[in-house]
C-alpha atoms as a PDB file:
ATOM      1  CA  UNK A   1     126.047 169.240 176.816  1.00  0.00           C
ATOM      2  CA  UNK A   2     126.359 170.287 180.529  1.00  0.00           C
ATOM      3  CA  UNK A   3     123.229 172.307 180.799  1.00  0.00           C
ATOM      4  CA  UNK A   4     121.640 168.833 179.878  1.00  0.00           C
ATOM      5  CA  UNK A   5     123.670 166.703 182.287  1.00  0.00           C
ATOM      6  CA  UNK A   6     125.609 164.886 180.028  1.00  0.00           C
ATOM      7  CA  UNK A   7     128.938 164.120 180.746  1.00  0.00           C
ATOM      8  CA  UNK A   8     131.334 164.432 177.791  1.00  0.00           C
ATOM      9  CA  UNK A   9     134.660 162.349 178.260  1.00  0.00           C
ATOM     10  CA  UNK A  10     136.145 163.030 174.803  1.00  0.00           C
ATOM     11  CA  UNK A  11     135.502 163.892 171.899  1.00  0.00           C
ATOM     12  CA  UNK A  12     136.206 161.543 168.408  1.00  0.00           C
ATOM     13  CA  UNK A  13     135.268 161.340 165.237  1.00  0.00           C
ATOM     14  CA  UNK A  14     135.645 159.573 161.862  1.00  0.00           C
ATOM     15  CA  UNK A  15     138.028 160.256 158.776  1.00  0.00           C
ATOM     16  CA  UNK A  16     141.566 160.121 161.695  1.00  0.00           C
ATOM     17  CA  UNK A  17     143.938 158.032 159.930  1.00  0.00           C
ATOM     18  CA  UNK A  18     145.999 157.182 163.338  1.00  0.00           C
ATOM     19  CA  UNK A  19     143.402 156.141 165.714  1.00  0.00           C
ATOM     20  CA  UNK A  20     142.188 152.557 166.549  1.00  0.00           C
ATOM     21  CA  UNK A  21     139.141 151.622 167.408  1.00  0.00           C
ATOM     22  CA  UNK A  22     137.410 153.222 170.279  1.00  0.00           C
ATOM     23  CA  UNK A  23     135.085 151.455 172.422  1.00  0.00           C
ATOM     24  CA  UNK A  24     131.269 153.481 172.372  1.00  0.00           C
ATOM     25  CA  UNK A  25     128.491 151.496 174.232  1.00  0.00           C
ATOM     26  CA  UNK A  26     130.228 148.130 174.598  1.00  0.00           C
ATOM     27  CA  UNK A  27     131.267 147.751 171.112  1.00  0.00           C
ATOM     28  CA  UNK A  28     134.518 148.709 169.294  1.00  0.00           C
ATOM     29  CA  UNK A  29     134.242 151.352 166.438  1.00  0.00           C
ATOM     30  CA  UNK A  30     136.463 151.522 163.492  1.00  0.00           C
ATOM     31  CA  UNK A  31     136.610 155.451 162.787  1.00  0.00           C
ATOM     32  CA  UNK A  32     138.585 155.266 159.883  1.00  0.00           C
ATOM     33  CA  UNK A  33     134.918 153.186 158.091  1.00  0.00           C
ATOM     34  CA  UNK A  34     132.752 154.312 160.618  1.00  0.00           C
ATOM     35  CA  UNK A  35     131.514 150.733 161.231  1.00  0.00           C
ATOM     36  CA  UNK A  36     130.519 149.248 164.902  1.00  0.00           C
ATOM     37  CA  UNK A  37     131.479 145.580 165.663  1.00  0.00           C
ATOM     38  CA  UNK A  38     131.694 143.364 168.521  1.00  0.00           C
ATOM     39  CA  UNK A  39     135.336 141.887 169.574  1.00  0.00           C
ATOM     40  CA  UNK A  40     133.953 137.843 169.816  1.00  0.00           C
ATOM     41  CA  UNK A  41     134.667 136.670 173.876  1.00  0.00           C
ATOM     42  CA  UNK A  42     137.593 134.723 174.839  1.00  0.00           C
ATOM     43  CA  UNK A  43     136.448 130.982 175.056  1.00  0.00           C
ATOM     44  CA  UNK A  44     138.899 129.322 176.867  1.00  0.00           C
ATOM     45  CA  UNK A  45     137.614 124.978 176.082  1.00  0.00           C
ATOM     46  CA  UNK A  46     139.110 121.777 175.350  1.00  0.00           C
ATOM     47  CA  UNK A  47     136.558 120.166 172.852  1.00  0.00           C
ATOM     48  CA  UNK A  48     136.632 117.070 175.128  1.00  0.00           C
ATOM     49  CA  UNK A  49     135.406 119.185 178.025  1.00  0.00           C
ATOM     50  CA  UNK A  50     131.615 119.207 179.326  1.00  0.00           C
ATOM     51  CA  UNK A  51     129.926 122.536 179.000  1.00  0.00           C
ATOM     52  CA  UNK A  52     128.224 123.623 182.088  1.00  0.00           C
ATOM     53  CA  UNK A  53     125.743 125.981 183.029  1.00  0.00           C
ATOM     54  CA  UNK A  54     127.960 128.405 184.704  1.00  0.00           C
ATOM     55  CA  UNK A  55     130.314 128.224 181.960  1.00  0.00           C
ATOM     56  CA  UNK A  56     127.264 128.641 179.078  1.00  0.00           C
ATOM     57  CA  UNK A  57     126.747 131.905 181.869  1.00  0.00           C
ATOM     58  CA  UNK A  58     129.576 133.034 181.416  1.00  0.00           C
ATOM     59  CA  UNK A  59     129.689 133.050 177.695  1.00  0.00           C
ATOM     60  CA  UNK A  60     126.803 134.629 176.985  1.00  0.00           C
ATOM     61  CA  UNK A  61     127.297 137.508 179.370  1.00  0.00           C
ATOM     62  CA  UNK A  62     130.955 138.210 178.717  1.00  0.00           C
ATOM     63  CA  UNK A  63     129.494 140.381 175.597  1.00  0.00           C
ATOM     64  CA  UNK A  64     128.534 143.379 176.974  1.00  0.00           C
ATOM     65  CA  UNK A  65     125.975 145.060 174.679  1.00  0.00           C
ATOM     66  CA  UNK A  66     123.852 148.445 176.044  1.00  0.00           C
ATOM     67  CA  UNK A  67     122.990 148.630 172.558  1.00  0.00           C
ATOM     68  CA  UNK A  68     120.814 145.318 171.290  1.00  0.00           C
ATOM     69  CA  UNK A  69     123.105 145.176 168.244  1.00  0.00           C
ATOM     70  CA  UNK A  70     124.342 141.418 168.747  1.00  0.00           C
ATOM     71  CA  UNK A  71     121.125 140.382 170.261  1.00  0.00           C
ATOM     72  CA  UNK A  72     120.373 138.072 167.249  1.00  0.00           C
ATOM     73  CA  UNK A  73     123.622 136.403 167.785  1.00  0.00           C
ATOM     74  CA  UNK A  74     123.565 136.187 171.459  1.00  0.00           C
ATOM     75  CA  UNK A  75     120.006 134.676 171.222  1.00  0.00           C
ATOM     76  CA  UNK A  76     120.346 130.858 170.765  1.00  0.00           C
ATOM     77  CA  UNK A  77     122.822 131.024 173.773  1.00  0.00           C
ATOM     78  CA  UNK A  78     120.797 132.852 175.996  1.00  0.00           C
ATOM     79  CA  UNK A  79     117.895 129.972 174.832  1.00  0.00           C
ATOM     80  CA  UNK A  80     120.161 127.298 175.366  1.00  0.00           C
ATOM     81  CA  UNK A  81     120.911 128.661 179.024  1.00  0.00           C
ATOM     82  CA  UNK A  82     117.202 129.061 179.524  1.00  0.00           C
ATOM     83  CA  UNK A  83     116.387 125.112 178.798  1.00  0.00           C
ATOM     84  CA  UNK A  84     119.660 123.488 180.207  1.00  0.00           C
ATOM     85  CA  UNK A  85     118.225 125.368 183.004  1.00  0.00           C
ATOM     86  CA  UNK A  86     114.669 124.003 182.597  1.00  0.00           C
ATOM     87  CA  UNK A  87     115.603 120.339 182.233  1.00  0.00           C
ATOM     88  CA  UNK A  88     118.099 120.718 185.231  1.00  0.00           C
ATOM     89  CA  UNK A  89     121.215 119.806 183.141  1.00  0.00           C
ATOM     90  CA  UNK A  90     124.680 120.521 184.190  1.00  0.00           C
END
């Protein structure tokens, strides 16, 4: 691994009955079903309370994904940021 410059910072793997999930690439992975998943963000709203760009933003880019693997769900947000922005709403 060092001859090709990457750095190792630990070593896990699957089948250990006490360990949690460990976060790889911006996602959480269960090692005891060697699944990956992504911990939904914190939305912090009253339903009465107006949704502004900034806050749309903020939404959308509190999942941090290197990865692509929630891109289908992170789509229609990322769309509805693009037009709020293109009809100069909120």
């Amino acid at each position: 691994m060092n001859e090709a410059s990457f750095e190792l910072r630990c070593w896990t793997h699957t089948g250990v009955k006490y360990q949690e999930s460990q976060n790889v690439l911006g996602l959480k992975w269960d090692t005891e079903t060697d699944e990956l998943y992504c911990v939904d963000p914190q939305v912090d709203m009253e339903a009465s309370e107006v949704v502004t760009k900034r806050k749309l933003l903020s939404i959308v880019n509190s999942i941090h994904d290197l990865i692509g693997f929630t891109s289908p769900a992170t789509l229609l947000p990322k769309l509805l940021f693009q037009e709020a922005w293109r009809n100069k709403l909120g």
